[in-house]
ModelCIF file with pLDDT and N, C-alpha, C, O atoms, coordinates in Angstrom:
data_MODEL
#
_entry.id   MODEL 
#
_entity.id                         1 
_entity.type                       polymer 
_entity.pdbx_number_of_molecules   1 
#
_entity_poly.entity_id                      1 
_entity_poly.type                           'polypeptide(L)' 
_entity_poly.nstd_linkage                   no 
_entity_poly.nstd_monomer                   no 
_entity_poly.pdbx_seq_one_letter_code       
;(UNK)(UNK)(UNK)(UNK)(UNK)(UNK)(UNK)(UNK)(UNK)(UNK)(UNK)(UNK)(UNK)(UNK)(UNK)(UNK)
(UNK)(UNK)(UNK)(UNK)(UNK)(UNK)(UNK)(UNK)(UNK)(UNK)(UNK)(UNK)(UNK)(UNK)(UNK)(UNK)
(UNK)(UNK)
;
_entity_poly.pdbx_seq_one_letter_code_can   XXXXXXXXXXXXXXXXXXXXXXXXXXXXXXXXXX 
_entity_poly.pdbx_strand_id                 A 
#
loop_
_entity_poly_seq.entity_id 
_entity_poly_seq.num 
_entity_poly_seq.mon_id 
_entity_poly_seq.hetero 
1 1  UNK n 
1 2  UNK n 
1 3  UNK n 
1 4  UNK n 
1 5  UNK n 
1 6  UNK n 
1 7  UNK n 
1 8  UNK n 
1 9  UNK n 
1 10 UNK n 
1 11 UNK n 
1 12 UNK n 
1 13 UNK n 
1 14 UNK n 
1 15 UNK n 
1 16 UNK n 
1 17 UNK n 
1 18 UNK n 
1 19 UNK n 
1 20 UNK n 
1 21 UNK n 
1 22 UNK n 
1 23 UNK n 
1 24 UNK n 
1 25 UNK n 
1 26 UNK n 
1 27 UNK n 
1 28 UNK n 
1 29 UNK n 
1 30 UNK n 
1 31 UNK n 
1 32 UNK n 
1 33 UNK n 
1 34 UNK n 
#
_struct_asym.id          A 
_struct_asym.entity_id   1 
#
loop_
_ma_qa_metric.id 
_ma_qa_metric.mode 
_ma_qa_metric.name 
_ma_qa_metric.software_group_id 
_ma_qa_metric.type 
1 global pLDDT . pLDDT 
2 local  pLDDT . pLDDT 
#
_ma_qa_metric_global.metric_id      1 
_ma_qa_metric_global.metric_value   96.18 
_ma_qa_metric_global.model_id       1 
_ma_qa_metric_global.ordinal_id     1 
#
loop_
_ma_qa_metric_local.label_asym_id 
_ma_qa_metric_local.label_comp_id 
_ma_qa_metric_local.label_seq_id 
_ma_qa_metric_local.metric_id 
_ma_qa_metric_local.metric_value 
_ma_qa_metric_local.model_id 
_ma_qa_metric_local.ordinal_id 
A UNK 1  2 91.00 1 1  
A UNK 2  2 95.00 1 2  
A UNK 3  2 96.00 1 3  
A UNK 4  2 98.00 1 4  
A UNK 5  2 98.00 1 5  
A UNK 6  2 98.00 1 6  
A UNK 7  2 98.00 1 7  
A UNK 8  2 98.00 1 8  
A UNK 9  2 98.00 1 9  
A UNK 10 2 98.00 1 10 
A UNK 11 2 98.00 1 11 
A UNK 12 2 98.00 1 12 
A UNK 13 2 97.00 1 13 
A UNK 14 2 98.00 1 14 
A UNK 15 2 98.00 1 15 
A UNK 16 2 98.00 1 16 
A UNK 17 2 98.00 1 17 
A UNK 18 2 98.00 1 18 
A UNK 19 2 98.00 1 19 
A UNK 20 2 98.00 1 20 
A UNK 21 2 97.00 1 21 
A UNK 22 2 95.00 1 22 
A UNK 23 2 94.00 1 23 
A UNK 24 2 91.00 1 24 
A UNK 25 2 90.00 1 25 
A UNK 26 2 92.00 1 26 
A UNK 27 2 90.00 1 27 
A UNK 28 2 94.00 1 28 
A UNK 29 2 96.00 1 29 
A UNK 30 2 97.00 1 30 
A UNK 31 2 97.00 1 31 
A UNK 32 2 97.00 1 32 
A UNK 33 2 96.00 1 33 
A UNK 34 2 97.00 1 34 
#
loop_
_atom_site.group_PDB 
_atom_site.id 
_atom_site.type_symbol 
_atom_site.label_atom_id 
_atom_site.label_alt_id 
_atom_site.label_comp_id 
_atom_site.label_asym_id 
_atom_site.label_entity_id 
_atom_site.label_seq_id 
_atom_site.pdbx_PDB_ins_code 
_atom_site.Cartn_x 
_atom_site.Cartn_y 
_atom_site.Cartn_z 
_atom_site.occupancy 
_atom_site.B_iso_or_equiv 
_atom_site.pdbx_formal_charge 
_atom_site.auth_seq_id 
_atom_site.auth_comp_id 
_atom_site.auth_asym_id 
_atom_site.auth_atom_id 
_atom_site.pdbx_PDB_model_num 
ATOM 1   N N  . UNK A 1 1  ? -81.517 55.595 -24.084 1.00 91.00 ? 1  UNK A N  1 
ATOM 2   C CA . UNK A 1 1  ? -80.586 54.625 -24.674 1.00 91.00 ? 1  UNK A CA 1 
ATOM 3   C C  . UNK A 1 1  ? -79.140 54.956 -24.308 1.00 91.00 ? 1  UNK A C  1 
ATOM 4   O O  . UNK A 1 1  ? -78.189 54.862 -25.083 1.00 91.00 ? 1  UNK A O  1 
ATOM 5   N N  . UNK A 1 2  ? -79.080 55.403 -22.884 1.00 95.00 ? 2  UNK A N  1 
ATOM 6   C CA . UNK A 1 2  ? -77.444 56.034 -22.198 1.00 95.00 ? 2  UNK A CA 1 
ATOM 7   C C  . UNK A 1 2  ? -77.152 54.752 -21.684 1.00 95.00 ? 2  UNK A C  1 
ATOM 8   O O  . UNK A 1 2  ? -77.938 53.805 -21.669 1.00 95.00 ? 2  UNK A O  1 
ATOM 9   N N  . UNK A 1 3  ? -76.030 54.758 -21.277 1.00 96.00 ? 3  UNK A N  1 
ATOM 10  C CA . UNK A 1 3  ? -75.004 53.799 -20.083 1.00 96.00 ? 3  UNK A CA 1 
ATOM 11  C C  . UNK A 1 3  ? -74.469 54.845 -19.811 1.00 96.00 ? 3  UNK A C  1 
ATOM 12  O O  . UNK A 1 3  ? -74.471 55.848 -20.525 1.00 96.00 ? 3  UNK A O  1 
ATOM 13  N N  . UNK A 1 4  ? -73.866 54.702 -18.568 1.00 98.00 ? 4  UNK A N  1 
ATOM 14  C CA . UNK A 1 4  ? -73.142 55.580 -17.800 1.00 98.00 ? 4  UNK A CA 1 
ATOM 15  C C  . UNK A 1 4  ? -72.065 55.074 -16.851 1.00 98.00 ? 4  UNK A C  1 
ATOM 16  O O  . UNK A 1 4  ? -72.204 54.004 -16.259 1.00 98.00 ? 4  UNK A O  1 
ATOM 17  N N  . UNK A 1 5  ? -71.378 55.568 -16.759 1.00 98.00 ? 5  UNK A N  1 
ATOM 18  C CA . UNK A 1 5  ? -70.114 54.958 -15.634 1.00 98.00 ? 5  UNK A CA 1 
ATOM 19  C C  . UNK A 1 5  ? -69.461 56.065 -14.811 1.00 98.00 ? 5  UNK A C  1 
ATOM 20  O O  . UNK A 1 5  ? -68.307 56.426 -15.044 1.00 98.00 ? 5  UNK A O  1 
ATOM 21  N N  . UNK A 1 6  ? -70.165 56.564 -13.907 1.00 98.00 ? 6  UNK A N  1 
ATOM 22  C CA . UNK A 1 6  ? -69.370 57.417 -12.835 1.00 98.00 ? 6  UNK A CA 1 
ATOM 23  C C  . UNK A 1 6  ? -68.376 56.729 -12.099 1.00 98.00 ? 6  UNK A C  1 
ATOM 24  O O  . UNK A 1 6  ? -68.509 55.859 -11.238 1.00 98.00 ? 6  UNK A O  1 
ATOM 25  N N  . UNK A 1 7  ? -67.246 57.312 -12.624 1.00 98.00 ? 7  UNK A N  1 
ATOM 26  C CA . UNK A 1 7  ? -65.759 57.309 -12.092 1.00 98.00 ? 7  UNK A CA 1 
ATOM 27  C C  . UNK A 1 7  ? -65.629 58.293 -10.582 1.00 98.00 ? 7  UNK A C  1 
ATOM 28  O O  . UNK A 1 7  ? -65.763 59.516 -10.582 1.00 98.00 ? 7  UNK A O  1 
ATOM 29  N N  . UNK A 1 8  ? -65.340 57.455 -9.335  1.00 98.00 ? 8  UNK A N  1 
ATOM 30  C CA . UNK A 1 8  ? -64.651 58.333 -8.392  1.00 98.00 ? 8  UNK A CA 1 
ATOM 31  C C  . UNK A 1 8  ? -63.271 58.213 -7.698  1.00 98.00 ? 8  UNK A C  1 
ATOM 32  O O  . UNK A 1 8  ? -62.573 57.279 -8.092  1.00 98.00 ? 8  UNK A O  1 
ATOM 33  N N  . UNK A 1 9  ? -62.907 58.790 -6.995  1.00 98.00 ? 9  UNK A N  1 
ATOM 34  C CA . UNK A 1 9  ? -61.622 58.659 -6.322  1.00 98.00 ? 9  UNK A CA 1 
ATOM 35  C C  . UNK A 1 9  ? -60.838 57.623 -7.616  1.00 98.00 ? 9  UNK A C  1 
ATOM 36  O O  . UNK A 1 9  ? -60.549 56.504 -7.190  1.00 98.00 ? 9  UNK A O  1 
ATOM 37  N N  . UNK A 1 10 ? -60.496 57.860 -9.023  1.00 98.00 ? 10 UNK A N  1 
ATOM 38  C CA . UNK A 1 10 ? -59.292 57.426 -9.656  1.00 98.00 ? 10 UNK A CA 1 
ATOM 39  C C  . UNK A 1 10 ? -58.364 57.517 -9.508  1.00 98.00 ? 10 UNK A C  1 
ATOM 40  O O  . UNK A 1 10 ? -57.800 58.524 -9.079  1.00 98.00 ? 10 UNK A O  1 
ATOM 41  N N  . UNK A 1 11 ? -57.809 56.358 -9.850  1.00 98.00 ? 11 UNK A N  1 
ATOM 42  C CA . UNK A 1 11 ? -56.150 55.822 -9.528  1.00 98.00 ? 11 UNK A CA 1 
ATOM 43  C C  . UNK A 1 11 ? -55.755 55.758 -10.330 1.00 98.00 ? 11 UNK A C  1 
ATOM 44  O O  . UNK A 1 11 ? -56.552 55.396 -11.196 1.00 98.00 ? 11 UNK A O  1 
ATOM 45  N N  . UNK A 1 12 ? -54.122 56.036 -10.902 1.00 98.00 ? 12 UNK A N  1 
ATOM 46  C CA . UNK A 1 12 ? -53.499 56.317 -12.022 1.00 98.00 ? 12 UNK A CA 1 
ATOM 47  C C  . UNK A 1 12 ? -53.752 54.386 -12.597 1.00 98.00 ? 12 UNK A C  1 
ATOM 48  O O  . UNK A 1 12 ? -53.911 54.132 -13.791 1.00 98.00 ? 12 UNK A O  1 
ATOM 49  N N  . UNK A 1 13 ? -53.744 53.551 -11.794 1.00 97.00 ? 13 UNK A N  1 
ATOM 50  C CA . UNK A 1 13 ? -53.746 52.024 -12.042 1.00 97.00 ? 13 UNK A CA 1 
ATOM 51  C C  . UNK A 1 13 ? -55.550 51.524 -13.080 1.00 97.00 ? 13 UNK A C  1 
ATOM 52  O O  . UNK A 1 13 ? -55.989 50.470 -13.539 1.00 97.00 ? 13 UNK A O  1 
ATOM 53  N N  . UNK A 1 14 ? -56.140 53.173 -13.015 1.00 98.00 ? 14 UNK A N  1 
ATOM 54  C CA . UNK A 1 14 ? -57.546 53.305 -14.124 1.00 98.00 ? 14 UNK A CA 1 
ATOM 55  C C  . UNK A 1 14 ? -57.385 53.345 -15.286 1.00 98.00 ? 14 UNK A C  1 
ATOM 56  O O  . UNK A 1 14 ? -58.200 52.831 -16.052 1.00 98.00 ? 14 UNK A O  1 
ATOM 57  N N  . UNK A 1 15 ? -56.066 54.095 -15.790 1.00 98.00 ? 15 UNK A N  1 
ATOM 58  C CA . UNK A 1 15 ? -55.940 54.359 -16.745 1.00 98.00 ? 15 UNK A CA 1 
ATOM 59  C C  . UNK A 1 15 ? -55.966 52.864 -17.717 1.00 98.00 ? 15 UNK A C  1 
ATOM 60  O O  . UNK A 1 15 ? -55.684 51.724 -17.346 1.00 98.00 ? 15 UNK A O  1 
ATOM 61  N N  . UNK A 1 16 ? -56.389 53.322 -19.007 1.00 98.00 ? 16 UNK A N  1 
ATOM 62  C CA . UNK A 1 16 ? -57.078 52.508 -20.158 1.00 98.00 ? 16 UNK A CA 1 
ATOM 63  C C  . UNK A 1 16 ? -58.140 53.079 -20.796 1.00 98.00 ? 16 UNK A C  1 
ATOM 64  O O  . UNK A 1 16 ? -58.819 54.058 -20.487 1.00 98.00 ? 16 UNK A O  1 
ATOM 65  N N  . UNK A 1 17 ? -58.213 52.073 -22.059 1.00 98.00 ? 17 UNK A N  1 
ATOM 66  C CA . UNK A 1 17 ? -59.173 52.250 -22.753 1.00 98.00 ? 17 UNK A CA 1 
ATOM 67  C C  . UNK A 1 17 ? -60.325 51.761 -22.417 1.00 98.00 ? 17 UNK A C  1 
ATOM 68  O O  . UNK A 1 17 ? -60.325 50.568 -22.114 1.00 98.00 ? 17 UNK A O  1 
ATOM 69  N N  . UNK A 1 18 ? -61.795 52.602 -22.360 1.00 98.00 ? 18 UNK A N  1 
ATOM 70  C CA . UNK A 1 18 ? -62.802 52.225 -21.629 1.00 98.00 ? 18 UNK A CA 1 
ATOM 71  C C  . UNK A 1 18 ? -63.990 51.992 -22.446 1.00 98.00 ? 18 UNK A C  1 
ATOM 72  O O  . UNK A 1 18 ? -64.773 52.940 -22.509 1.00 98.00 ? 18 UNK A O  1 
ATOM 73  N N  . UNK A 1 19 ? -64.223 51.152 -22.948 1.00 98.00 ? 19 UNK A N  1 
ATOM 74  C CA . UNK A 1 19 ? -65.371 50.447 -23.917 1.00 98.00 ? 19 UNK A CA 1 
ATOM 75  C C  . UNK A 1 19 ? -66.789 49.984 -23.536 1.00 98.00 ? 19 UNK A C  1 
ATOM 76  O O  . UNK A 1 19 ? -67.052 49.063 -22.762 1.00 98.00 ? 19 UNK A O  1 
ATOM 77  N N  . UNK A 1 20 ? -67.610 50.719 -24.159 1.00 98.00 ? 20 UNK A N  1 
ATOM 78  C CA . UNK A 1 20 ? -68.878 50.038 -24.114 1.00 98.00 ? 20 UNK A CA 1 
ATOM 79  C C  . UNK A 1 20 ? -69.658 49.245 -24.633 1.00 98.00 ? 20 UNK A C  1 
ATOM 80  O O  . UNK A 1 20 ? -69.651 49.442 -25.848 1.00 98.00 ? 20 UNK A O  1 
ATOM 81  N N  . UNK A 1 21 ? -70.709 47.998 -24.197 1.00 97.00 ? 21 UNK A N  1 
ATOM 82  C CA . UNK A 1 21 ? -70.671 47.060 -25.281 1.00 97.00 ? 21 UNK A CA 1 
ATOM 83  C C  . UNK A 1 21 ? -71.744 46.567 -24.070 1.00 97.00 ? 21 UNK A C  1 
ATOM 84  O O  . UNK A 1 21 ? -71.840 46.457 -22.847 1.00 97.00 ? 21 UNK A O  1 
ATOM 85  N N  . UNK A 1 22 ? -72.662 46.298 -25.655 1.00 95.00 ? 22 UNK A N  1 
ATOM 86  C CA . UNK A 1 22 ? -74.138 45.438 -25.464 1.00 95.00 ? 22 UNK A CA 1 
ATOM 87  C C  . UNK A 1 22 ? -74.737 44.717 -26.072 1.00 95.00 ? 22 UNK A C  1 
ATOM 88  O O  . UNK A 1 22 ? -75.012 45.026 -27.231 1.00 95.00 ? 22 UNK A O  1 
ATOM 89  N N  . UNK A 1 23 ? -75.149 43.546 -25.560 1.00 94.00 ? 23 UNK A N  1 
ATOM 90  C CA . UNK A 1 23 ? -75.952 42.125 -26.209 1.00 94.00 ? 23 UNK A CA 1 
ATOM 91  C C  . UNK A 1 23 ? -77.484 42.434 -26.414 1.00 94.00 ? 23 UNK A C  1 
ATOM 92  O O  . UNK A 1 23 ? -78.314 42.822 -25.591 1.00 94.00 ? 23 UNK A O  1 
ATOM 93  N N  . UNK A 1 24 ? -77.617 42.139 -27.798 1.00 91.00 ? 24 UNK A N  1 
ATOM 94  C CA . UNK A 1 24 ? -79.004 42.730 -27.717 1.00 91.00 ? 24 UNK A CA 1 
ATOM 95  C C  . UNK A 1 24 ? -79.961 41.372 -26.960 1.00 91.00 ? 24 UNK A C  1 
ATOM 96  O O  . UNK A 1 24 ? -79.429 40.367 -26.486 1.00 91.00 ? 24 UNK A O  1 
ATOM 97  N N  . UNK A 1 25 ? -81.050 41.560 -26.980 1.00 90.00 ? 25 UNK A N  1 
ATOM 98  C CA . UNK A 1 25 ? -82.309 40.813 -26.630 1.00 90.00 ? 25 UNK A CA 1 
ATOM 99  C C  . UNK A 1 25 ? -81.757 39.538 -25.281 1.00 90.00 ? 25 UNK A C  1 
ATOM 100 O O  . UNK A 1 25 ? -81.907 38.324 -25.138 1.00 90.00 ? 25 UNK A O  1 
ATOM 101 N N  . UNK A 1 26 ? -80.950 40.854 -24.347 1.00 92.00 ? 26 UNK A N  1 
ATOM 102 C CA . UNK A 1 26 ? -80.289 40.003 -23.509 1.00 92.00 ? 26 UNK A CA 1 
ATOM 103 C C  . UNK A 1 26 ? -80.515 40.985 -21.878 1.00 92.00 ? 26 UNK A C  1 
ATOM 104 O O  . UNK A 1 26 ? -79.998 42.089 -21.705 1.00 92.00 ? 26 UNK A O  1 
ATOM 105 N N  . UNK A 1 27 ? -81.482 40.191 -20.724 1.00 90.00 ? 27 UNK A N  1 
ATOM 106 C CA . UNK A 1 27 ? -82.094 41.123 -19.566 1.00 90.00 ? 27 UNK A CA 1 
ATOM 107 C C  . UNK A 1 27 ? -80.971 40.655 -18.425 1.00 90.00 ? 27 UNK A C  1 
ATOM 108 O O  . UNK A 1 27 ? -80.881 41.353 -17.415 1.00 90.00 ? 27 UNK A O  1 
ATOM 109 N N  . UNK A 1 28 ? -80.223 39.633 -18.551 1.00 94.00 ? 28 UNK A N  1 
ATOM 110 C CA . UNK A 1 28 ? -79.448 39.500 -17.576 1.00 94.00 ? 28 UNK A CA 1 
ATOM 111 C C  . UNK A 1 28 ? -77.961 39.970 -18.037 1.00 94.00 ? 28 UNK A C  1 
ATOM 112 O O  . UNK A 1 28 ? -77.492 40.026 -19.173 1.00 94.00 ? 28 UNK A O  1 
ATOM 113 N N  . UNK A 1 29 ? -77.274 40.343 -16.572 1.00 96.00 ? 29 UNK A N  1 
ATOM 114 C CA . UNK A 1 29 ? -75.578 40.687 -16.201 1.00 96.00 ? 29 UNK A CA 1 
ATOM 115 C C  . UNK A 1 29 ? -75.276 39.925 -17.033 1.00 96.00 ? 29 UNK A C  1 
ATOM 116 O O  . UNK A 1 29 ? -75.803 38.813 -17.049 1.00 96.00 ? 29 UNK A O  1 
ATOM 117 N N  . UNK A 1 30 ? -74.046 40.413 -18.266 1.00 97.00 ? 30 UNK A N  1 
ATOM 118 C CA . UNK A 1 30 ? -73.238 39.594 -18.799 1.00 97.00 ? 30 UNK A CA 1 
ATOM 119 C C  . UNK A 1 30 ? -71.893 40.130 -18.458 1.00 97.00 ? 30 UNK A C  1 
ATOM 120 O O  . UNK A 1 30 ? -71.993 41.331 -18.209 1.00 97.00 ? 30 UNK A O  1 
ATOM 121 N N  . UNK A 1 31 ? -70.570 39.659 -18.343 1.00 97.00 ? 31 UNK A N  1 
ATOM 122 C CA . UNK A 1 31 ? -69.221 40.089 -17.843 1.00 97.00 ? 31 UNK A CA 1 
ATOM 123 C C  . UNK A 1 31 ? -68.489 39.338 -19.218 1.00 97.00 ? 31 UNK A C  1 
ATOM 124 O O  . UNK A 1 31 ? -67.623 40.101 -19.647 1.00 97.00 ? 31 UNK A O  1 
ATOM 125 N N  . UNK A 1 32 ? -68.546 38.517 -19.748 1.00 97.00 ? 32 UNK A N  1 
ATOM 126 C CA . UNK A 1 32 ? -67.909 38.045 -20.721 1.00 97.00 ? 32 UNK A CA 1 
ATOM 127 C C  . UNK A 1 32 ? -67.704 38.814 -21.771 1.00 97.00 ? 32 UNK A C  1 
ATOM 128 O O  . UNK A 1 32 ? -68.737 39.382 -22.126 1.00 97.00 ? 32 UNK A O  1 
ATOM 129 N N  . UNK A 1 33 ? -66.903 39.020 -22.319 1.00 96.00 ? 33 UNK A N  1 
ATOM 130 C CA . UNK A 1 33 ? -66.610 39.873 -23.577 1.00 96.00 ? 33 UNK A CA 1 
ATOM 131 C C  . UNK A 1 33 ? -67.264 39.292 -24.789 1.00 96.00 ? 33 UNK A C  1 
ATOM 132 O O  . UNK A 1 33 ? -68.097 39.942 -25.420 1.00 96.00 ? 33 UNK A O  1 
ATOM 133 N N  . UNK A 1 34 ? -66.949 38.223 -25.088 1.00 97.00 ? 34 UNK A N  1 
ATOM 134 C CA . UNK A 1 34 ? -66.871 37.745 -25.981 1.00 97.00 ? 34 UNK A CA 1 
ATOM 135 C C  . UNK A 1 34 ? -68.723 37.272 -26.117 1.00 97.00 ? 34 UNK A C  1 
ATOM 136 O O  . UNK A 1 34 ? -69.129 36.644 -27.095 1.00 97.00 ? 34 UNK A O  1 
#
């Protein structure tokens, strides 16, 4: 029950707050926040 996000070669233009977030009973790519 991980997610993971390997970060490479960062750019100071990365910096932020980095949030994770999931739709339940949902098998496809979502990009929308909301």
């Amino acid at each position: 029950n991980t997610l993971y996000l390997q970060m490479n070669s960062l750019k100071p233009e990365d910096t932020a707050v980095y949030y994770c977030a999931a739709r339940d009973l949902t098998i496809r790519v979502v990009t929308r926040d909301s």
